[in-house]
N, C-alpha and C. Protein backbone atom coordinates (compact mmCIF):
# COMPACT_ATOMS: atom_id res chain seq x y z
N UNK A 1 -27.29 -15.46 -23.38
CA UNK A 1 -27.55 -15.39 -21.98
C UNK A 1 -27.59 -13.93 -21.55
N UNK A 2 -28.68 -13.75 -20.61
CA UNK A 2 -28.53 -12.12 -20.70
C UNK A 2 -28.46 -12.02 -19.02
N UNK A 3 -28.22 -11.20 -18.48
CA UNK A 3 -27.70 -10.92 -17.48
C UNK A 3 -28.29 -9.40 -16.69
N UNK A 4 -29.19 -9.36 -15.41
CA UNK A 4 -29.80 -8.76 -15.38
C UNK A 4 -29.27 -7.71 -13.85
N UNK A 5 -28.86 -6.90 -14.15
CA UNK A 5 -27.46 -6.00 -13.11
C UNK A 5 -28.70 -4.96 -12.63
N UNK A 6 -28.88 -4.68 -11.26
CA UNK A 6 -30.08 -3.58 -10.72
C UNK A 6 -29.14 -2.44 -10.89
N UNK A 7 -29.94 -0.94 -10.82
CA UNK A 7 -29.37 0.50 -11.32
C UNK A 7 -28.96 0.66 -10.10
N UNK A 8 -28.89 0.06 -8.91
CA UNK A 8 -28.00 0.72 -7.95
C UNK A 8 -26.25 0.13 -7.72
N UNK A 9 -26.17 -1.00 -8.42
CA UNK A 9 -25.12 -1.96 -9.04
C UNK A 9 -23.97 -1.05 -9.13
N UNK A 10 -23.02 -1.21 -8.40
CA UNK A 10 -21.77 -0.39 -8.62
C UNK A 10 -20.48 -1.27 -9.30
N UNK A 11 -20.34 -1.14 -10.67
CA UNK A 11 -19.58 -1.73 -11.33
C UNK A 11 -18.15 -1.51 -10.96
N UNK A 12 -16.85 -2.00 -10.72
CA UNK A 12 -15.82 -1.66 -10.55
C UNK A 12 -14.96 -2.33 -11.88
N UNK A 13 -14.04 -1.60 -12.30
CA UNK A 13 -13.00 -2.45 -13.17
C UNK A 13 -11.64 -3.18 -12.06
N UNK A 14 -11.59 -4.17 -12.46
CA UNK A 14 -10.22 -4.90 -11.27
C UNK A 14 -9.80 -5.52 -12.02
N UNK A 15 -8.24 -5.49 -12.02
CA UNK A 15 -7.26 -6.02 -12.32
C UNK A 15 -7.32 -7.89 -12.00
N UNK A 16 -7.15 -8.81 -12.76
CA UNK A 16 -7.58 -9.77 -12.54
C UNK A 16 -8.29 -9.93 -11.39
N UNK A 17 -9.86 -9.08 -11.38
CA UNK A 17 -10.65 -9.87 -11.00
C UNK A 17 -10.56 -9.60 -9.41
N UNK A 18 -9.67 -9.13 -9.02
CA UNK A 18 -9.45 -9.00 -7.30
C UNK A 18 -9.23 -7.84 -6.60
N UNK A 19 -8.06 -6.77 -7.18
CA UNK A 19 -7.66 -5.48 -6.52
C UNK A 19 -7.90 -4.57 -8.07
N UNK A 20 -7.98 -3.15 -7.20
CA UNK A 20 -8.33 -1.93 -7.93
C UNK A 20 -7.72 -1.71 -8.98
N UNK A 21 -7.51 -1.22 -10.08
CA UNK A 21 -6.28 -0.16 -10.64
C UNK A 21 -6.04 0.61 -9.67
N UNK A 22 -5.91 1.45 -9.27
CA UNK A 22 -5.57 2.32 -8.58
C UNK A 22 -4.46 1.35 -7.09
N UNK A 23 -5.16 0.70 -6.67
CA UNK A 23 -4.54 -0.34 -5.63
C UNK A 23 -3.29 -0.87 -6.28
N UNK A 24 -3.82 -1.22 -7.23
CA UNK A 24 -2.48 -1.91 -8.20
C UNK A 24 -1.41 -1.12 -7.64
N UNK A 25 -1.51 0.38 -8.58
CA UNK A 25 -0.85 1.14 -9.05
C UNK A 25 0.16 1.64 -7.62
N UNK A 26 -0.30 1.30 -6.40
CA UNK A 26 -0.18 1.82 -4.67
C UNK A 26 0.91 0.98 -4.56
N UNK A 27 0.62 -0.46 -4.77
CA UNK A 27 1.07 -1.80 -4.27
C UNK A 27 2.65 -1.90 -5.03
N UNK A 28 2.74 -1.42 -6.63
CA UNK A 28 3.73 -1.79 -7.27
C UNK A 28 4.96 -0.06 -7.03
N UNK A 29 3.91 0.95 -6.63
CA UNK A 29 5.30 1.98 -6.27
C UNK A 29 5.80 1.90 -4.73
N UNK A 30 4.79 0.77 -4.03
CA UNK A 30 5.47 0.07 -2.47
C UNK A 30 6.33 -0.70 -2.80
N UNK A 31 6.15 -1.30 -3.89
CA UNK A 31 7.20 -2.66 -3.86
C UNK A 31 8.91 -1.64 -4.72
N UNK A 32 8.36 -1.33 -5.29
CA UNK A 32 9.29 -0.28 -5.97
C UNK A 32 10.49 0.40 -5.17
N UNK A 33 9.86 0.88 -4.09
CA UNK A 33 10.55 1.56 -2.96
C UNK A 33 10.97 0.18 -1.69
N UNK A 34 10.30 -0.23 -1.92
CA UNK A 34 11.00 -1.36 -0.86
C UNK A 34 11.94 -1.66 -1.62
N UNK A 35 11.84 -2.26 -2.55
CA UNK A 35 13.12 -3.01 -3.54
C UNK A 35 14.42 -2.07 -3.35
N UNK A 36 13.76 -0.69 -3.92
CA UNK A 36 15.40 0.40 -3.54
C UNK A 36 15.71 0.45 -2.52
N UNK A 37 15.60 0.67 -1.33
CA UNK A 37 15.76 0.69 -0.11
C UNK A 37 16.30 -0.86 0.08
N UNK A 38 16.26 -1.72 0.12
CA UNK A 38 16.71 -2.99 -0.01
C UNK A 38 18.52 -3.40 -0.39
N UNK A 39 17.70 -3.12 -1.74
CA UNK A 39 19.47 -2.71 -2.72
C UNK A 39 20.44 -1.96 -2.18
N UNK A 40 20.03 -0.93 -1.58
CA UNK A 40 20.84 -0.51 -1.64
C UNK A 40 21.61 -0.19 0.31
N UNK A 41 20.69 -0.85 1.17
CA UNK A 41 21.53 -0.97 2.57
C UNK A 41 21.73 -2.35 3.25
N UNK A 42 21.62 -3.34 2.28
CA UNK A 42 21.95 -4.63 2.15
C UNK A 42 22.70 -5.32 0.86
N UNK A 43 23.60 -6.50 1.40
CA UNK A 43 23.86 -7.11 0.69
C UNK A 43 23.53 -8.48 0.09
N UNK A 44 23.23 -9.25 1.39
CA UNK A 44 23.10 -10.54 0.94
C UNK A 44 21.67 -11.27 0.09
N UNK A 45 21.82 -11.75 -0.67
CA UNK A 45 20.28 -11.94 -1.04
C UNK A 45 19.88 -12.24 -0.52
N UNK A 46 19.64 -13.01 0.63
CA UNK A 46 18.49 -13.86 1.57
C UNK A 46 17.83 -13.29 2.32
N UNK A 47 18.60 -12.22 2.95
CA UNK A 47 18.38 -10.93 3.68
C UNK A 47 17.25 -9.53 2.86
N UNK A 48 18.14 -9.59 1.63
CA UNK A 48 17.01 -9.02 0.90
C UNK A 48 15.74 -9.35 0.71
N UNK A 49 15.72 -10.58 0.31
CA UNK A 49 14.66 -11.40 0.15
C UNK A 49 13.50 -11.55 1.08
N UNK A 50 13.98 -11.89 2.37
CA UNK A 50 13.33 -11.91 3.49
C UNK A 50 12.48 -10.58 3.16
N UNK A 51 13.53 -9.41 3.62
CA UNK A 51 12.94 -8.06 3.80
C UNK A 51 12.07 -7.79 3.14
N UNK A 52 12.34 -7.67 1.66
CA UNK A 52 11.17 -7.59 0.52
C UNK A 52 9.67 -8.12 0.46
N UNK A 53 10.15 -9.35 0.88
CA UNK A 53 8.86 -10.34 1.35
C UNK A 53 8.07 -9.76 2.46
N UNK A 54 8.95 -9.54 3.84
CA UNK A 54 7.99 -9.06 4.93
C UNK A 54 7.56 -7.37 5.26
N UNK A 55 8.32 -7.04 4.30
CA UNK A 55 7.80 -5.54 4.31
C UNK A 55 6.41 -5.14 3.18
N UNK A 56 6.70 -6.15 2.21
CA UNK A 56 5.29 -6.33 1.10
C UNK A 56 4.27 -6.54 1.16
N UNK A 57 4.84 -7.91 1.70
CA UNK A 57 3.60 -9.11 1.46
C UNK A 57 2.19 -8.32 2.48
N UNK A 58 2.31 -7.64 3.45
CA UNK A 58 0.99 -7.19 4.83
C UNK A 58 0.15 -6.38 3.54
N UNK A 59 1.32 -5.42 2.79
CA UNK A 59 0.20 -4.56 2.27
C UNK A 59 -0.54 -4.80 1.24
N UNK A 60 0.21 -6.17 0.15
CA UNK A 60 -0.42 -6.47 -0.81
C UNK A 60 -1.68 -7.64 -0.26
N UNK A 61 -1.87 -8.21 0.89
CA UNK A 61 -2.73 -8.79 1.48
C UNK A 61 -3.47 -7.82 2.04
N UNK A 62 -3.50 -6.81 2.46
CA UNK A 62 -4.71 -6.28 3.39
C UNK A 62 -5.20 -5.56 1.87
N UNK A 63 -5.03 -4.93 0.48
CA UNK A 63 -5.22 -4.67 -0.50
C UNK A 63 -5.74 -6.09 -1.01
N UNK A 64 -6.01 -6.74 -1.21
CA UNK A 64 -6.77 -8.27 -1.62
C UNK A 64 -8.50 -7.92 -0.79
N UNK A 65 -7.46 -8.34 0.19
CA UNK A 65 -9.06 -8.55 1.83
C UNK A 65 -9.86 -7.36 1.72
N UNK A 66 -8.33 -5.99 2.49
CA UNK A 66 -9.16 -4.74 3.01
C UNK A 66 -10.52 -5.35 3.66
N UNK A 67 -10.96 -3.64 3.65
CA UNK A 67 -11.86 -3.25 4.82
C UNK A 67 -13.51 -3.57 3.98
N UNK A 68 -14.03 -4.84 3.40
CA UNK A 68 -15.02 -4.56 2.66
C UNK A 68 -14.77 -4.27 1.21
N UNK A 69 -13.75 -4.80 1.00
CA UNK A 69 -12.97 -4.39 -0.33
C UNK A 69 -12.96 -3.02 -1.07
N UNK A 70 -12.83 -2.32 0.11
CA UNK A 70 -12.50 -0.49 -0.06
C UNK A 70 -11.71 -0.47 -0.62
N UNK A 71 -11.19 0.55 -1.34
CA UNK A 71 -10.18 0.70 -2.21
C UNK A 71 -9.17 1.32 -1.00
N UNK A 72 -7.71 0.89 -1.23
CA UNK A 72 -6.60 1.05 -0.46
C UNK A 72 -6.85 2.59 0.02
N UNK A 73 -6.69 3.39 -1.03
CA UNK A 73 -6.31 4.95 -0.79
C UNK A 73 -7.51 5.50 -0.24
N UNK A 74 -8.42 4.98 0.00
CA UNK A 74 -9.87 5.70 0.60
C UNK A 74 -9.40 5.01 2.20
N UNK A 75 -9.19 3.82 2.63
CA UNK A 75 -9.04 3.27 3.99
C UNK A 75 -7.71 4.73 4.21
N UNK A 76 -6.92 4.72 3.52
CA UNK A 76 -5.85 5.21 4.12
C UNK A 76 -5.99 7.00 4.38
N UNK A 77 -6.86 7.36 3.97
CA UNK A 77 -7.41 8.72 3.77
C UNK A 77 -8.30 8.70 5.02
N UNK A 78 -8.83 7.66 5.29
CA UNK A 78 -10.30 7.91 6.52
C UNK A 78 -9.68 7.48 7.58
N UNK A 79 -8.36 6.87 7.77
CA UNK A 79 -7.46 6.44 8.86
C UNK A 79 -6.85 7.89 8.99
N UNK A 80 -6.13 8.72 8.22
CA UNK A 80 -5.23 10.22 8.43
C UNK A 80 -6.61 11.26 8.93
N UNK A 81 -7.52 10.96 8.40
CA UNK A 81 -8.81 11.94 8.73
C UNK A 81 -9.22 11.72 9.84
N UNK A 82 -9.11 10.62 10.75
CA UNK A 82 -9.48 9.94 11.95
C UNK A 82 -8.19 10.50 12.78
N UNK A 83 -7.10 10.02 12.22
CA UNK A 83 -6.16 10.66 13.35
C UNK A 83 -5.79 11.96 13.63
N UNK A 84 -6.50 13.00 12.98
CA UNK A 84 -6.13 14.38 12.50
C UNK A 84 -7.07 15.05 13.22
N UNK A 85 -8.55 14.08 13.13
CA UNK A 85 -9.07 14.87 13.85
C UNK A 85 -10.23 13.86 14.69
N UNK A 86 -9.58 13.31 16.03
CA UNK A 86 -9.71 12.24 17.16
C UNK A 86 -10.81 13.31 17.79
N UNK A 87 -11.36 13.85 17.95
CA UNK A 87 -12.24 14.86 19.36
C UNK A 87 -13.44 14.97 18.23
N UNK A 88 -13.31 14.92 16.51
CA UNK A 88 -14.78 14.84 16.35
C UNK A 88 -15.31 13.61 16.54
N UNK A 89 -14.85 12.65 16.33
CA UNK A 89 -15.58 11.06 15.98
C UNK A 89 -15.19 10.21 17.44
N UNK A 90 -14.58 11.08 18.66
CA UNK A 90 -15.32 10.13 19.50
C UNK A 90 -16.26 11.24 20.89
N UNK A 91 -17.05 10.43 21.06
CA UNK A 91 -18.35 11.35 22.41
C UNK A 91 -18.04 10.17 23.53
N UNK A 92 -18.67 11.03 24.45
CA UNK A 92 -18.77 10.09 25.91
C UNK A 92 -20.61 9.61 25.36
């Protein structure tokens, strides 16, 4: 079976199929730092748990969806570039 891809075809490699490497790589040193931060100004697990969950779960979902399936660190680069500099990108 041959398979016929046009030269303007932008191939991406993804981690099963859904988010970036690179996204990956964003998502698991967020969860990383949530987890420490967790551990260590809480005790109870449920509490942890919760936290872990609702401090995660937004970013590893908008990294799925995103913006057009942009890669995380490009949205988050053109969001700091937007707020840095508000007087070029808006006119009356």
């Amino acid at each position: 079976m041959k398979f016929i891809f046009p030269q303007n075809y932008n191939f991406k490699n993804k981690l099963f199929g859904l988010i970036d490497y690179s996204t990956a790589i964003v998502n698991i040193i967020w969860w990383i730092f949530i987890f420490c931060l967790v551990n260590i100004f809480f005790t109870k697990f449920k509490l942890k748990l919760f936290l872990f969950i609702s401090l995660s779960f937004p970013l590893f979902l908008f990294s799925i969806v995103g913006f057009n399936h942009e890669n995380i660190l490009y949205v988050c680069y053109y969001i700091l570039k937007f707020y840095n500099n508000k007087k070029i990108y808006i006119y009356k």
